[in-house]
Protein backbone atom coordinates (compact mmCIF):
# COMPACT_ATOMS: atom_id res chain seq x y z
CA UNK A 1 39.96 -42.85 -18.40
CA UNK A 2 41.55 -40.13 -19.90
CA UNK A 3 42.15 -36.48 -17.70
CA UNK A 4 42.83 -33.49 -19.14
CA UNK A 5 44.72 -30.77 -17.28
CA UNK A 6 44.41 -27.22 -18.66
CA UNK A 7 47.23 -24.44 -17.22
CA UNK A 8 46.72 -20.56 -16.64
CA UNK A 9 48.95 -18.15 -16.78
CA UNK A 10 48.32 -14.60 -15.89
CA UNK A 11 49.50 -11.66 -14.11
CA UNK A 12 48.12 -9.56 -11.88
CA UNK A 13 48.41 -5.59 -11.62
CA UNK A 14 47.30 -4.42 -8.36
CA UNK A 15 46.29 -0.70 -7.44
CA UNK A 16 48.85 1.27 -5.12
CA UNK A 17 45.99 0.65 -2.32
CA UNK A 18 45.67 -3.65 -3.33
CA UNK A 19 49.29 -3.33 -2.81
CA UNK A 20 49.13 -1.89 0.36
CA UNK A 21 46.70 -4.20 1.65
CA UNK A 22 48.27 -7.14 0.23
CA UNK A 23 51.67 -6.56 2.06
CA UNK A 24 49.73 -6.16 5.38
CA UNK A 25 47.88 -9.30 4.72
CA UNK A 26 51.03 -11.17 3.70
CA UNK A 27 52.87 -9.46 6.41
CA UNK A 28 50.29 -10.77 8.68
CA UNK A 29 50.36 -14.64 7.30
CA UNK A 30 54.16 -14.64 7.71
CA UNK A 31 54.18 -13.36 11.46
CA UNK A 32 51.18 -15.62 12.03
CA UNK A 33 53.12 -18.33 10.71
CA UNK A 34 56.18 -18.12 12.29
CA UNK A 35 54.85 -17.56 15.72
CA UNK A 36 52.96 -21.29 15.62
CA UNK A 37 56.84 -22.56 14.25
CA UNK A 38 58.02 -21.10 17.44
CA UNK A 39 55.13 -22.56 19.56
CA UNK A 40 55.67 -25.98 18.23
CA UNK A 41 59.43 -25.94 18.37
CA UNK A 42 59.26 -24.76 22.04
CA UNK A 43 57.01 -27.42 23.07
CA UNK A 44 58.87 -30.26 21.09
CA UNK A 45 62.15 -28.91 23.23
CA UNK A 46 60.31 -28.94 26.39
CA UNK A 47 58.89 -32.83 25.78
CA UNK A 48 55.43 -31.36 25.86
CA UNK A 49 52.89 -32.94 23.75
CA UNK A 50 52.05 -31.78 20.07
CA UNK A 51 50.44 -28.83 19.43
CA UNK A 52 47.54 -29.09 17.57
CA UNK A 53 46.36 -26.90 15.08
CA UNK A 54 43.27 -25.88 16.91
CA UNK A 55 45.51 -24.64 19.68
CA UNK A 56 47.74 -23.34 17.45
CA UNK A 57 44.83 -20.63 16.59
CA UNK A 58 43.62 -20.38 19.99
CA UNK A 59 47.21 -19.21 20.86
CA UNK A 60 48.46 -17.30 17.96
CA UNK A 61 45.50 -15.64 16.23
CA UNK A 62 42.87 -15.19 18.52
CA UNK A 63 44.48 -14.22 21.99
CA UNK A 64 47.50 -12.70 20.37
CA UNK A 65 45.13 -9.79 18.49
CA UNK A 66 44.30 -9.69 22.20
CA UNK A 67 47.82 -8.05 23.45
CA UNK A 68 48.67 -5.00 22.57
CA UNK A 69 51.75 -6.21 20.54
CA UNK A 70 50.06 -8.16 18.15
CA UNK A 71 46.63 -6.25 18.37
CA UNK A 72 47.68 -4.99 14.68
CA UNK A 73 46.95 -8.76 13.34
CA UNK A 74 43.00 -8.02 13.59
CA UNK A 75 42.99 -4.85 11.21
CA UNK A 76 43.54 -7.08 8.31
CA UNK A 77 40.84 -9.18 6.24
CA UNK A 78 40.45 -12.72 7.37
């Protein structure tokens, strides 16, 4: 059985506003990210059991938009 796989390649040019929103969003991802990195590492220190990835956004999406700190993480598209 033969497969064929095809390759893209383009670029993309984003408005001043994409960019904007973009950054946020990526902002957003990376804070998102390295919060769980943090929850798991704690835990793993502290011989708790894994954190699963359910918990994981429990804990650092959905009650974090909740505190004022991280209340910014809701403004941006899902």
């Amino acid at each position: 059985m033969w497969f064929v796989q095809l390759r893209y390649q383009f670029r993309v040019y984003p408005t001043p506003g994409q960019q904007i929103a973009l950054a946020r969003a990526f902002g957003c991802a990376r804070v998102v990210f390295n919060d769980g990195l943090r929850a798991r590492q704690e835990a793993r220190e502290q011989d708790l059991p894994y954190v699963s990835d359910a918990e994981l956004s429990k804990r650092v999406i959905t009650r974090a938009k909740s505190t004022p700190e991280r209340a910014w993480l809701g403004e941006v598209s899902a």
